[in-house]
Protein backbone atom coordinates (compact mmCIF):
# COMPACT_ATOMS: atom_id res chain seq x y z
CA UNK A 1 29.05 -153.79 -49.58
CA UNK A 2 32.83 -153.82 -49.62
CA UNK A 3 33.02 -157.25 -49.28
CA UNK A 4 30.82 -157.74 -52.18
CA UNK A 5 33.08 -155.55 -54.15
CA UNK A 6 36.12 -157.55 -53.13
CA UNK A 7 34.57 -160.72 -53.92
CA UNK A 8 34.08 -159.71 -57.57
CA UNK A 9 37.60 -158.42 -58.14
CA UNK A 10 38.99 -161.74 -57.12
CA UNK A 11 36.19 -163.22 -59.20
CA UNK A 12 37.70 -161.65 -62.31
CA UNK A 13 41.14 -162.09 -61.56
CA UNK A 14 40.99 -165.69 -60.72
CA UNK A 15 38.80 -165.89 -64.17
CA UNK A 16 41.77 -163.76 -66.12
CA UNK A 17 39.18 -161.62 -66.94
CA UNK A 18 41.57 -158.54 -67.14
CA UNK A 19 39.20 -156.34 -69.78
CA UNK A 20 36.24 -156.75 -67.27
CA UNK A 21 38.23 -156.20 -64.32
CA UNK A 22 39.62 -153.10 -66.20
CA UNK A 23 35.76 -151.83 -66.80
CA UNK A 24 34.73 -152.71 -63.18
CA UNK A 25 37.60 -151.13 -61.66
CA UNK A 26 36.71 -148.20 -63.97
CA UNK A 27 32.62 -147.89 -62.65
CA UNK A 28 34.54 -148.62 -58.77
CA UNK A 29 36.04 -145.63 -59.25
CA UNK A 30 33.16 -143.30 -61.08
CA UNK A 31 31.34 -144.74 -58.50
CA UNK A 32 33.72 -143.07 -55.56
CA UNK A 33 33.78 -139.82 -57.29
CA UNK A 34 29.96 -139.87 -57.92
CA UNK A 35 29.66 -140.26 -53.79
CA UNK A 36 31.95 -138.00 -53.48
CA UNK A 37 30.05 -135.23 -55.47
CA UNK A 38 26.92 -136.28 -53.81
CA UNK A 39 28.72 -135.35 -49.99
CA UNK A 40 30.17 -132.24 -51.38
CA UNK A 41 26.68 -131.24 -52.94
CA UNK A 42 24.47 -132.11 -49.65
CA UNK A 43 27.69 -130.31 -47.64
CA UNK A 44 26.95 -127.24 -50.01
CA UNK A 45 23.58 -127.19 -50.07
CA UNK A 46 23.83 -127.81 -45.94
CA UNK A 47 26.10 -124.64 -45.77
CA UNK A 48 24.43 -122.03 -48.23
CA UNK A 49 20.71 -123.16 -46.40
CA UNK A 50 23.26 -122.02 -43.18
CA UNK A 51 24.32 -119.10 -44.44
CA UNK A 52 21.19 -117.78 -45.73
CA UNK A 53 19.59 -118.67 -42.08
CA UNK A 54 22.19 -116.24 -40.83
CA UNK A 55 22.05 -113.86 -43.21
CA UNK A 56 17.91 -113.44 -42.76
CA UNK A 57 19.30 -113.16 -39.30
CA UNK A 58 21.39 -110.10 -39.48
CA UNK A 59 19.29 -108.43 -41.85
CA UNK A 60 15.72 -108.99 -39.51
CA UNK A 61 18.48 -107.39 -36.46
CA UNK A 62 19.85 -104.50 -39.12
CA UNK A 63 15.99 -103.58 -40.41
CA UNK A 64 14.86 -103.16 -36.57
CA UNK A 65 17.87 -100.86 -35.40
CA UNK A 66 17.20 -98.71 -38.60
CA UNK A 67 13.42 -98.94 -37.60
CA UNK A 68 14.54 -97.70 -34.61
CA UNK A 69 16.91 -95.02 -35.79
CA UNK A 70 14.13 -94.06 -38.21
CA UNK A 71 11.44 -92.92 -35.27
CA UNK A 72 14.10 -91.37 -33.22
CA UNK A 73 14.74 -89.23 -36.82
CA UNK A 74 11.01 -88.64 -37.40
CA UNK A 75 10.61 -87.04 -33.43
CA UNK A 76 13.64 -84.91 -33.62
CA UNK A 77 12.58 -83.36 -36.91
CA UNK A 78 9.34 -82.43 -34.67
CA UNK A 79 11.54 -80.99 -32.08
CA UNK A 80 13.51 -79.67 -34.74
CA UNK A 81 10.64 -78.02 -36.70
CA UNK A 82 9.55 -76.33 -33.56
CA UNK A 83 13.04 -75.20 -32.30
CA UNK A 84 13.62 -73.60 -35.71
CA UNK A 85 10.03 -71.88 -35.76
CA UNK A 86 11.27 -70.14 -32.31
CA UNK A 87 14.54 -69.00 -33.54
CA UNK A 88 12.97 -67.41 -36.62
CA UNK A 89 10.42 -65.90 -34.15
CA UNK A 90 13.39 -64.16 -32.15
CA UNK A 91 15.77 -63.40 -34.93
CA UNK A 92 12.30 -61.20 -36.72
CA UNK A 93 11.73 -59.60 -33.32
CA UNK A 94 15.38 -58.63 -32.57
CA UNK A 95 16.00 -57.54 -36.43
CA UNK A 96 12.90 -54.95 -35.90
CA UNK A 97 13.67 -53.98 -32.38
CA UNK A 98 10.23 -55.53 -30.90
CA UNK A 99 9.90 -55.12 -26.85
CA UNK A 100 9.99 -58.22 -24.80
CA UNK A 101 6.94 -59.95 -23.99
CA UNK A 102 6.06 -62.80 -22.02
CA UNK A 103 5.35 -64.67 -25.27
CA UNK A 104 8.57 -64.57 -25.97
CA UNK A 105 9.95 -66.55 -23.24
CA UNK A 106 9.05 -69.52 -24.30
CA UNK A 107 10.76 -68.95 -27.88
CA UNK A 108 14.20 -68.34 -25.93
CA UNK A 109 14.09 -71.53 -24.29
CA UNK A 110 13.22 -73.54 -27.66
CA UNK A 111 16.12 -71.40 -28.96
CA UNK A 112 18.78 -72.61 -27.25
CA UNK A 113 17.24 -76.03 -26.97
CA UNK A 114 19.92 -79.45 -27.86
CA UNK A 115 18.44 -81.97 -29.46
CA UNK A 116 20.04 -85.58 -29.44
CA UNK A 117 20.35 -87.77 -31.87
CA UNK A 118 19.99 -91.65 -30.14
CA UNK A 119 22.06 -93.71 -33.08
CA UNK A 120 22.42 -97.47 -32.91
CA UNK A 121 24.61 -99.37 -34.33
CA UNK A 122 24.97 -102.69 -32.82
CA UNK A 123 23.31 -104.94 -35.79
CA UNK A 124 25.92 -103.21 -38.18
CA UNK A 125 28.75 -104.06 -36.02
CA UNK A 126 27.82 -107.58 -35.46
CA UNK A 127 27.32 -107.74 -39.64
CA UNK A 128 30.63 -106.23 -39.64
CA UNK A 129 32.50 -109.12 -37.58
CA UNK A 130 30.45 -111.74 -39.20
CA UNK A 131 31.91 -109.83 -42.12
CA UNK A 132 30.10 -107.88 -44.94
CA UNK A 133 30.24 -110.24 -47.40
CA UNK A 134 27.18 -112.46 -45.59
CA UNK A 135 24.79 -109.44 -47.46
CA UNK A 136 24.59 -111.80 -50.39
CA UNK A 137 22.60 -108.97 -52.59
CA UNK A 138 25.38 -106.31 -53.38
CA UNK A 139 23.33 -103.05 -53.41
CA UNK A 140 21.88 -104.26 -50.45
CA UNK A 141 25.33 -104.58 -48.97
CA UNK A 142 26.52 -101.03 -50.43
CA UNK A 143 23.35 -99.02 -49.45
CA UNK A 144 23.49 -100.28 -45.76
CA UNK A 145 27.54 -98.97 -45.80
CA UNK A 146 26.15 -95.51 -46.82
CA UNK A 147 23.24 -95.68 -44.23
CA UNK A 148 25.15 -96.80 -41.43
CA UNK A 149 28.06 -93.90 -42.40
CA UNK A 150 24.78 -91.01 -42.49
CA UNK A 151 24.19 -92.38 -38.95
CA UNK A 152 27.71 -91.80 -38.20
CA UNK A 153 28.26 -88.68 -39.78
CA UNK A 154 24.60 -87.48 -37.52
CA UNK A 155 25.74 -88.84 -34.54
CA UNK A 156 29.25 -86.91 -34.66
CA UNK A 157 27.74 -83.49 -35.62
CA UNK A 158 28.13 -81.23 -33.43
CA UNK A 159 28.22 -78.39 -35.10
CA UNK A 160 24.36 -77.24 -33.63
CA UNK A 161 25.36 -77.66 -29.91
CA UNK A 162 28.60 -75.44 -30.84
CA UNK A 163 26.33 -72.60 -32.40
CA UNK A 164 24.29 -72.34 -29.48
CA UNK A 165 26.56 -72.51 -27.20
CA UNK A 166 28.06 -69.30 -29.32
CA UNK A 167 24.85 -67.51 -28.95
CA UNK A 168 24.26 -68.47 -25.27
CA UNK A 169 27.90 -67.07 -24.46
CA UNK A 170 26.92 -63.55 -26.31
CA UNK A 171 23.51 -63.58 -24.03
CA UNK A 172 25.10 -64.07 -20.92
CA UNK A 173 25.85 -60.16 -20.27
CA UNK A 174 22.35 -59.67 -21.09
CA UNK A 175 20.99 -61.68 -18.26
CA UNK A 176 20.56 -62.77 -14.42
CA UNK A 177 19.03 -65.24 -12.34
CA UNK A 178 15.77 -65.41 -11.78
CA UNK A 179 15.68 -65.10 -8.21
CA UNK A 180 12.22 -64.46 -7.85
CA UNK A 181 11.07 -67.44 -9.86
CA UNK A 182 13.48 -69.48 -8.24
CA UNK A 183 12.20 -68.20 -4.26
CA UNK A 184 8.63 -68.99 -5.49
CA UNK A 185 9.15 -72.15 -7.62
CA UNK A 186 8.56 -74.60 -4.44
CA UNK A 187 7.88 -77.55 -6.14
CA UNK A 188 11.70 -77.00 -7.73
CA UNK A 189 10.42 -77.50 -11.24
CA UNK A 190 13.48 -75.98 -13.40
CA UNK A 191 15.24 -78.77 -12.15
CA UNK A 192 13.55 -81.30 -14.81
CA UNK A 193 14.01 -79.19 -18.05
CA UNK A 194 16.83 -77.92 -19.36
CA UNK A 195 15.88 -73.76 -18.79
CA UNK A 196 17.84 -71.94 -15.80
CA UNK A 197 15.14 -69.29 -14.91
CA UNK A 198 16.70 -65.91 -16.19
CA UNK A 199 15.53 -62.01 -16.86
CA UNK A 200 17.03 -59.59 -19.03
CA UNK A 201 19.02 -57.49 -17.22
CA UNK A 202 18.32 -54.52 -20.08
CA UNK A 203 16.57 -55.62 -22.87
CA UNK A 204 17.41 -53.16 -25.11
CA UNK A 205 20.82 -53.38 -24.69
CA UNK A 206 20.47 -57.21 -26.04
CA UNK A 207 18.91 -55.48 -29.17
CA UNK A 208 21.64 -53.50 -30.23
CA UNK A 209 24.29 -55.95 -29.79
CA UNK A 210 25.48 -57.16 -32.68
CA UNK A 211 27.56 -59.79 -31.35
CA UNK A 212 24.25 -61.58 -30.66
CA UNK A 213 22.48 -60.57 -33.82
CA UNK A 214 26.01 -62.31 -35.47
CA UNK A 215 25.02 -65.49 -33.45
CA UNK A 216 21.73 -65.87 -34.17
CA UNK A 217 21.56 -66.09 -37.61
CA UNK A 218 24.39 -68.12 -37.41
CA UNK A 219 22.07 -70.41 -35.24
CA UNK A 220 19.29 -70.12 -37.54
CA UNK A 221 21.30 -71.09 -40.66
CA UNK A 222 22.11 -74.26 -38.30
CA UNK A 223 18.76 -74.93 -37.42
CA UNK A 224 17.38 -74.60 -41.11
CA UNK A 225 20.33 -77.25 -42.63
CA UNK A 226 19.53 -79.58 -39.91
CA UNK A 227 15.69 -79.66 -40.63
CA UNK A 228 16.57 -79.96 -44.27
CA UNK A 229 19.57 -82.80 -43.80
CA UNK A 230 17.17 -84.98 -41.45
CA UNK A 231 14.52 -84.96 -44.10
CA UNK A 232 16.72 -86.30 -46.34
CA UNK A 233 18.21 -88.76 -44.04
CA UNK A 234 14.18 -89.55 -42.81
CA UNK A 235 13.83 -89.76 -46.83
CA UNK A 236 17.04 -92.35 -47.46
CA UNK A 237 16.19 -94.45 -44.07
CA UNK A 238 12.34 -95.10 -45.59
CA UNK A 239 13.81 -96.58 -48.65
CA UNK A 240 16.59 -98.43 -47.72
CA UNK A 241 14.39 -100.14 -44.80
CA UNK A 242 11.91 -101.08 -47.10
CA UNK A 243 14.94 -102.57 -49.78
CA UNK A 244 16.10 -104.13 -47.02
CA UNK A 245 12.63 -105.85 -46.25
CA UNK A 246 12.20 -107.21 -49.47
CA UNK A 247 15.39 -108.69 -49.26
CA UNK A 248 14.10 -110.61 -46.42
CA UNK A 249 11.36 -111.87 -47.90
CA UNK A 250 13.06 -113.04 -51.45
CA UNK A 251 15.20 -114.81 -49.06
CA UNK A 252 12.91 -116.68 -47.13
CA UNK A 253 10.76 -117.61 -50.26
CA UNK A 254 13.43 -118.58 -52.13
């Protein structure tokens, strides 16, 4: 093909033909750029087909950690829910001076249960070195940044775990081993749950200490604003996984 091209310059030169050789030299070069635009096109089209490969990538990996996240969220509002029901149980029954009963015991222990919170964030940190900007779809991008800072701001809270730890530290004059369960407990079953068998050393000493009663509803405004934030963050999860699904599939349509 070159050759052919050089054969027709001389062609016109020989032939004086400087007007011709003027247009032909003209279309030569169109012709370059036109090829040229063609390779930059096909490299363009190449790279965004790339780039949307990866970004269906990363957003498949981001919608299955907040999957993920989302189930973990939906059991420990169960565990929640139930901890919460117990601590409302004892609070009533300590505010009214009720006797201890057996069916109480179980109450104490979901009382000063700790819940944890499993967050992942892997996906999000590989989006992050790949760098943000791969999230072609901006409110995509933005409502993923607030997700993945929720997660954060869960995972860091500790402020539950400190409030029963507060109560447990105004129980402890109340109570002793439980020698007796421990001597007859065999099988060593305490060791797989988080209780540490205990009695009340005088009950209605425990009732009249307001140290404790100060604690517990401390505790119990804890337990009611986590049950309440983790709906909402159950609430915001559900909608941004299902934005971020839809995203998926414009993608891979498109």
């Amino acid at each position: 093909m070159i050759k052919f091209f050089r054969k027709i310059r001389r062609t016109l030169l020989t032939e004086n033909k400087y007007s011709k050789y003027v247009l032909y030299a003209i279309g030569e070069v169109a012709l370059v750029v036109i090829g040229i635009l063609i390779a930059l096109s096909l490299n363009n089209s190449n790279d965004h087909k790339k780039r949307k490969v990866q970004e269906v990538k990363i957003l498949k990996e981001i919608k299955s950690e907040l999957d993920f996240v989302l189930n973990d969220i939906k059991e420990d509002i169960v565990g929640y829910e139930r901890n919460l029901n117990s601590t409302e149980i004892i609070y009533s029954s300590i505010l009214n001076q009720e006797d201890y009963t057996d069916s109480l015991k179980r109450h104490y222990v979901n009382m000063f249960a700790k819940e944890e919170f499993l967050a992942s964030t892997s996906a999000f940190e590989s989006l992050q070195s790949l760098g943000l900007e791969i999230v072609s779809n901006d409110s995509i991008r933005d409502g993923l940044i607030r997700v993945y800072l929720y997660i954060d701001k869960a995972a860091n809270d500790h402020s539950l775990t400190e409030s029963i730890e507060q109560l447990q530290t105004t129980l402890d004059p109340h109570i002793q081993v439980d020698r007796v369960r421990l001597k007859s407990d065999s099988a060593r079953t305490w060791i797989n749950t988080w209780e540490i068998p205990y009695t009340f050393v005088n009950y209605e000493s425990l009732l009249s200490d307001d140290k404790f009663l100060y604690a517990l509803i401390d505790l119990l405004k804890m337990r009611r604003l986590r049950v309440f934030l983790y709906g909402q963050y159950r609430a915001g999860l559900v909608w941004h996984i299902g934005n971020v699904e839809k995203e998926i599939n414009r993608l891979e349509n498109n």
